[in-house]
N, C-alpha and C. Protein backbone atom coordinates (compact mmCIF):
# COMPACT_ATOMS: atom_id res chain seq x y z
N UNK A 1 0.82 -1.19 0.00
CA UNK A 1 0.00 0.00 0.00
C UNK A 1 0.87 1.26 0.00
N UNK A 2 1.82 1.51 0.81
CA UNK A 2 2.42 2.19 1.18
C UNK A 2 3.00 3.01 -0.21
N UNK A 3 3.88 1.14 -1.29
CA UNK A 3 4.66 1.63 -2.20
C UNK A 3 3.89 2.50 -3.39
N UNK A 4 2.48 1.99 -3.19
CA UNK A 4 1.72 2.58 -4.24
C UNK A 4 1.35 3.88 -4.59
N UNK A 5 1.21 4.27 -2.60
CA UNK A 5 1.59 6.01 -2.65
C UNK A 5 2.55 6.50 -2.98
N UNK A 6 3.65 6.31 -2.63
CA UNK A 6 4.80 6.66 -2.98
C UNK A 6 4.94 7.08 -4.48
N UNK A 7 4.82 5.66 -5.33
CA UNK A 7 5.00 6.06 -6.30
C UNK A 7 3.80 7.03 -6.97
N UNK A 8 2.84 7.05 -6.96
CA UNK A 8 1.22 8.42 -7.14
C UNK A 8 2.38 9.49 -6.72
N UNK A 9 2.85 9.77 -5.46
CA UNK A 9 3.53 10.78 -5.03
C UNK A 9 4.70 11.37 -6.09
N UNK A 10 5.55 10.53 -6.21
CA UNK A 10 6.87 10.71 -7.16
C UNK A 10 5.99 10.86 -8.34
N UNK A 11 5.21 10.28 -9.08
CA UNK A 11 4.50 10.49 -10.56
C UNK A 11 4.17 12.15 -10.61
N UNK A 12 3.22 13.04 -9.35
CA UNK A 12 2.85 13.83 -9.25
C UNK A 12 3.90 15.31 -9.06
N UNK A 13 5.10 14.50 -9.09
CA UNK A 13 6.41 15.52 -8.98
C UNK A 13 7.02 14.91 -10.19
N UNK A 14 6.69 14.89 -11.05
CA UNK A 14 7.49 14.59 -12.72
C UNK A 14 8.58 13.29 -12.22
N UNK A 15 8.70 12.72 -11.60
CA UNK A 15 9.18 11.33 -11.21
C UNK A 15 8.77 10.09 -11.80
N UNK A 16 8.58 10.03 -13.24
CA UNK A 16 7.63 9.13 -13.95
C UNK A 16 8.11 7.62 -13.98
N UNK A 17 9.49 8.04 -14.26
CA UNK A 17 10.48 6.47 -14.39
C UNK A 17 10.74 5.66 -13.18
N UNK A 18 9.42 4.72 -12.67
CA UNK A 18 9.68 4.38 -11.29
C UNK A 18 9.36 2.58 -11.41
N UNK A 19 10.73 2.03 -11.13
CA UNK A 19 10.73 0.56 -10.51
C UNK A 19 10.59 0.29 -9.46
N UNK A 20 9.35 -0.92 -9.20
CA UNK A 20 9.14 -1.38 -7.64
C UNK A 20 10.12 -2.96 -7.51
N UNK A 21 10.47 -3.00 -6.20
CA UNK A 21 10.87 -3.86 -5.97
C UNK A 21 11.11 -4.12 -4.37
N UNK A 22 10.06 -5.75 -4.51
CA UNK A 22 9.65 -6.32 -2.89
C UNK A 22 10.45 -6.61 -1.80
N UNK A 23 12.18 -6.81 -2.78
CA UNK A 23 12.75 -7.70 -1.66
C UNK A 23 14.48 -7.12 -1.98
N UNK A 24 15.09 -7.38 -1.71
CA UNK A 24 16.49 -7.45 -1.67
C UNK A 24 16.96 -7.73 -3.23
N UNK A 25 16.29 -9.21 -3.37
CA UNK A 25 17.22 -9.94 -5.05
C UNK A 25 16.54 -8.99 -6.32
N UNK A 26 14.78 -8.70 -5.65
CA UNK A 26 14.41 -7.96 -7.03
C UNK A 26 15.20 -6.29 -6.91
N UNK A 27 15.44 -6.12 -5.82
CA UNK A 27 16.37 -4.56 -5.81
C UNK A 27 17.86 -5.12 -6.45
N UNK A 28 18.37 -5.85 -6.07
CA UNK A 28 19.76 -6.05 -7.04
C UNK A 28 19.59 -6.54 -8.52
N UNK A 29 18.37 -6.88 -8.82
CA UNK A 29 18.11 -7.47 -10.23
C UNK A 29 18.16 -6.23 -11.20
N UNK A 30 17.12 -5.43 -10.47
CA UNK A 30 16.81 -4.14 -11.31
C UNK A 30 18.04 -3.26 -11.56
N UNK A 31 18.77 -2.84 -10.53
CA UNK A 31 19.97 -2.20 -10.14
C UNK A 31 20.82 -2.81 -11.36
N UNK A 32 20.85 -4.02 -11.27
CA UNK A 32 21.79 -4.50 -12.53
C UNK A 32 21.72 -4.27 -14.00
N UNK A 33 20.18 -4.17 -13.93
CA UNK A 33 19.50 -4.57 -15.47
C UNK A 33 19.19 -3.23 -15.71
N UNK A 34 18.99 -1.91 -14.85
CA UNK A 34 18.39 -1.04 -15.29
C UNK A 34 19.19 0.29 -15.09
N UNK A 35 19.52 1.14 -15.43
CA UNK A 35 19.89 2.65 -15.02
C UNK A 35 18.96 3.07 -14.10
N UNK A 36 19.66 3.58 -13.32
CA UNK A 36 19.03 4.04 -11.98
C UNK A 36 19.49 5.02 -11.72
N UNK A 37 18.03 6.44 -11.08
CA UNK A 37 19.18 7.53 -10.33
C UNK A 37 19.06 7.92 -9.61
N UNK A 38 18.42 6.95 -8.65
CA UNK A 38 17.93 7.13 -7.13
C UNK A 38 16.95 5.80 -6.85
N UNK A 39 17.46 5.79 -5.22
CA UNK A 39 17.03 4.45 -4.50
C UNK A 39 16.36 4.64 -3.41
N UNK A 40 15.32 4.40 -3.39
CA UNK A 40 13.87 4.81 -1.92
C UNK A 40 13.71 3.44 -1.74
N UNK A 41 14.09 3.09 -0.33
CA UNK A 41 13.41 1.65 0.22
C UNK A 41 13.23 1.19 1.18
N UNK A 42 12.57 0.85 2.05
CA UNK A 42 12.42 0.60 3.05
C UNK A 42 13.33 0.06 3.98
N UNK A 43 13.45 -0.39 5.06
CA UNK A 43 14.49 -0.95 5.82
C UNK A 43 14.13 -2.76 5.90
N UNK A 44 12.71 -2.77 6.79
CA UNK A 44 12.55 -4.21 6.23
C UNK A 44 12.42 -4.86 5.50
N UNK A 45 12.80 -6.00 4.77
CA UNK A 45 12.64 -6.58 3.72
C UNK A 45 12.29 -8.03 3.71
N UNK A 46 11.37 -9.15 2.91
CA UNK A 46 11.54 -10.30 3.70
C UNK A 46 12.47 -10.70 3.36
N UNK A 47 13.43 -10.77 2.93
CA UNK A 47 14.54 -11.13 2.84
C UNK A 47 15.96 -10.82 3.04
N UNK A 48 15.88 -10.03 3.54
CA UNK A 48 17.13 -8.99 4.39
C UNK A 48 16.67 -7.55 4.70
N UNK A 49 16.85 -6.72 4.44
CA UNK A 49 16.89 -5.03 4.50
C UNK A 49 17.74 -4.26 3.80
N UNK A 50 16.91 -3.19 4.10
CA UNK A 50 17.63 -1.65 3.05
C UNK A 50 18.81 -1.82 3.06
N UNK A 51 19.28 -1.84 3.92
CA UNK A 51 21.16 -1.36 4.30
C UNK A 51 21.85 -2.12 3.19
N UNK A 52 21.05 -3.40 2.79
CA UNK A 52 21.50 -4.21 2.35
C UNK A 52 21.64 -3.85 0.56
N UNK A 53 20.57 -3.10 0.32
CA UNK A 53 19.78 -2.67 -1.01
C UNK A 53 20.89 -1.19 -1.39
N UNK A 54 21.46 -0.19 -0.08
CA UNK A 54 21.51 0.88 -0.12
C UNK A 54 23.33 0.35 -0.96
N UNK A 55 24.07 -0.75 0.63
CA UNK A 55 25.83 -1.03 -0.11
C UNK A 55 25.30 -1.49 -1.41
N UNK A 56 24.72 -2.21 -2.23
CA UNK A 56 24.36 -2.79 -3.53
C UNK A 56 24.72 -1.45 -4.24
N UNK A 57 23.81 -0.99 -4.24
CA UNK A 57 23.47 0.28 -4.86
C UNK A 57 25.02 1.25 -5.04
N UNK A 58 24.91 1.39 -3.70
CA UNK A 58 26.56 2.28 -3.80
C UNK A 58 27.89 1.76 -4.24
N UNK A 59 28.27 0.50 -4.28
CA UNK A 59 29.04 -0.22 -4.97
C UNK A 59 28.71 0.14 -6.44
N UNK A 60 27.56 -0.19 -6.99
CA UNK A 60 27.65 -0.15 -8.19
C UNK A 60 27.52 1.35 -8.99
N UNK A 61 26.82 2.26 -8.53
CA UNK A 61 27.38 3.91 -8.86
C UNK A 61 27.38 4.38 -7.01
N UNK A 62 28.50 5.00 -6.75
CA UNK A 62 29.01 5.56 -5.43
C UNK A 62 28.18 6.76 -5.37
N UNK A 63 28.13 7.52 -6.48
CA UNK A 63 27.38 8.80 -5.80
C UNK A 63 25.72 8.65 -6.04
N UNK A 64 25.02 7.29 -6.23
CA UNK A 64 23.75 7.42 -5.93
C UNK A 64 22.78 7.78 -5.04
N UNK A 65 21.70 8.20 -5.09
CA UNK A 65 21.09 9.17 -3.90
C UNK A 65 20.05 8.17 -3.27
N UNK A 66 20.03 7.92 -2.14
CA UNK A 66 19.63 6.96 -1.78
C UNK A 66 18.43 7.22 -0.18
N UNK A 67 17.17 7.15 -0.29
CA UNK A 67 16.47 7.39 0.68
C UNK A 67 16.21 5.91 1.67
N UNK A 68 16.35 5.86 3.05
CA UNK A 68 15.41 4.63 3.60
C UNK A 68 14.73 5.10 4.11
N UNK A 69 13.59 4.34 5.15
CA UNK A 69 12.66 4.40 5.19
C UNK A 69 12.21 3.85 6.13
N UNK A 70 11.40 3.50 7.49
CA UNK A 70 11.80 2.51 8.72
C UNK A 70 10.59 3.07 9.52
N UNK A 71 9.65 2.15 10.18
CA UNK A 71 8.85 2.22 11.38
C UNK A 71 9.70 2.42 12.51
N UNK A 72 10.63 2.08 12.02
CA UNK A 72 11.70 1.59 13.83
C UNK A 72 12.67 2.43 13.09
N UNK A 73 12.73 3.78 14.51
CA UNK A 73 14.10 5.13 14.07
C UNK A 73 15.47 4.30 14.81
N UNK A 74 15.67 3.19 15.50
CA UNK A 74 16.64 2.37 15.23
C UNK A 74 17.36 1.83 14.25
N UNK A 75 16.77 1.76 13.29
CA UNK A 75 17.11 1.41 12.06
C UNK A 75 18.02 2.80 11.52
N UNK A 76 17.49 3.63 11.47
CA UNK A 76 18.56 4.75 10.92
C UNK A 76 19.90 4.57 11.29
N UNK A 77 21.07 4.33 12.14
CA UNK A 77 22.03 4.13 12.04
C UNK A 77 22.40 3.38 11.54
N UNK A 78 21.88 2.00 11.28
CA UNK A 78 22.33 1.28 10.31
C UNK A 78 22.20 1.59 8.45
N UNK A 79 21.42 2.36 8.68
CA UNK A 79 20.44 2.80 7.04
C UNK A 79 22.43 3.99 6.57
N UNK A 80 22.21 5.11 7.64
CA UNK A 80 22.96 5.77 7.31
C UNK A 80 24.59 5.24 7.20
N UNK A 81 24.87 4.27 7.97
CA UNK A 81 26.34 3.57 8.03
C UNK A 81 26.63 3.23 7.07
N UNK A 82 24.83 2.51 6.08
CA UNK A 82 25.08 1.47 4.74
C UNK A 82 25.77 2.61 3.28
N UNK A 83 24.94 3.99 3.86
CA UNK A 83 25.90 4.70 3.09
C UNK A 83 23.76 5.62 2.52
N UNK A 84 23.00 5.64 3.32
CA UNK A 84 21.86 6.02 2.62
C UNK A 84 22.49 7.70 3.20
N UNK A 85 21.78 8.52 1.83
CA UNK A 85 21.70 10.01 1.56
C UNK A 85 21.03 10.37 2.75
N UNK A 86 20.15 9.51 2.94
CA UNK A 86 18.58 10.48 3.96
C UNK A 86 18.00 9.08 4.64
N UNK A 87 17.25 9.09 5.54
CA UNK A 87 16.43 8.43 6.62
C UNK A 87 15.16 8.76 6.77
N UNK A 88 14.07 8.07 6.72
CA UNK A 88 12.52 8.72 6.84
C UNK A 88 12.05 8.00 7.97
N UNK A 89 11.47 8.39 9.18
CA UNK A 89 10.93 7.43 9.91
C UNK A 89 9.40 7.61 9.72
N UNK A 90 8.54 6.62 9.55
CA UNK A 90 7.76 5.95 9.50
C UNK A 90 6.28 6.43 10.64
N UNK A 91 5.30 6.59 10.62
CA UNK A 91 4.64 7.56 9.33
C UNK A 91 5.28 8.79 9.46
N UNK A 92 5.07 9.12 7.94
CA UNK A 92 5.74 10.72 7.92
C UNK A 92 4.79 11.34 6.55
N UNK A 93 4.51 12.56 6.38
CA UNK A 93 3.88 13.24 5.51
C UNK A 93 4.35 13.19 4.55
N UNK A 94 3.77 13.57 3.58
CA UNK A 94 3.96 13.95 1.91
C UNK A 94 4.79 15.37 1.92
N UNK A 95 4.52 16.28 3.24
CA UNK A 95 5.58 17.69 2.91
C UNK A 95 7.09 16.92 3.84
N UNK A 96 7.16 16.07 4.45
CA UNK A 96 8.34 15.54 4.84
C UNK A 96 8.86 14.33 4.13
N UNK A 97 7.85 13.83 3.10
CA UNK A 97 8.72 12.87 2.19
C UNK A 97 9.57 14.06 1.23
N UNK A 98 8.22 15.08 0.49
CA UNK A 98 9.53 15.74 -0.22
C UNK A 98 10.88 16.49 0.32
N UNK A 99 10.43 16.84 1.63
CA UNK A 99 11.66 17.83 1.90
C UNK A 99 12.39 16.76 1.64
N UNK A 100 12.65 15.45 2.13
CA UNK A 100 13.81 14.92 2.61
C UNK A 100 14.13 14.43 1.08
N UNK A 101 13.48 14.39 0.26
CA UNK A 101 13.81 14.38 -1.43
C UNK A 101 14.76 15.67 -1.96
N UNK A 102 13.90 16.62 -1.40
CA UNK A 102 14.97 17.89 -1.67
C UNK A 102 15.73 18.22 -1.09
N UNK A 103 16.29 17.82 0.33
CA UNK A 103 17.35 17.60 1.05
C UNK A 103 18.81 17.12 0.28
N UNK A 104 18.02 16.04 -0.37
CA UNK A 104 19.70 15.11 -1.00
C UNK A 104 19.66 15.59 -2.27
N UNK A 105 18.95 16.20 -2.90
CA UNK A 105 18.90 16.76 -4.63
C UNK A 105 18.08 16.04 -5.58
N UNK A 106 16.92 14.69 -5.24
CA UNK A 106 16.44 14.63 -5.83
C UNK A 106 15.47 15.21 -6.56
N UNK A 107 15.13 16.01 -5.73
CA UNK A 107 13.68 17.20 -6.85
C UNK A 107 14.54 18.47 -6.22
């Protein structure tokens, strides 16, 4: 549910080019197969977590901009260690999803 806003959200800010992905392998699949220029994802995953999605990501382009995302603000030190741009804790508004978009330079 969540991802579905998100992406309505990003569509409604000229953000049109948007891949979903449930888990860890479909975030490294896409990452591989696709040009990417920014990474929004949650922290839990069923199959591992963000942190995990964020080193992927930064290994393969270093200066990618990278948001997580987390019910549990515990999670942010690990989110930010993995190398994420920004941290969102969980619920948070549509004027605090974008700031923290325009925080790191995505819009």
């Amino acid at each position: 549910m969540l991802a579905v806003t998100l992406k309505r959200l990003l569509r409604s800010n000229d953000l049109t080019d948007v891949e979903k992905a449930g888990t860890v392998e479909e975030a490294r699949r896409i990452l591989t197969e696709t040009p990417i220029d920014f990474v929004m994802t949650d922290f839990n995953l069923p199959d591992g977590n963000g942190a995990q999605v964020i080193r992927f990501a930064k290994e393969r382009i270093s200066d990618i901009k990278t948001l997580c995302m987390s019910g549990r603000e515990e999670n942010e030190s690990a989110a930010l260690e993995a190398g994420a741009s920004a941290f969102l804790a969980k619920p948070f508004t549509s004027d605090e999803f974008f700031g923290a978009l325009a925080r790191i330079g995505v819009i």
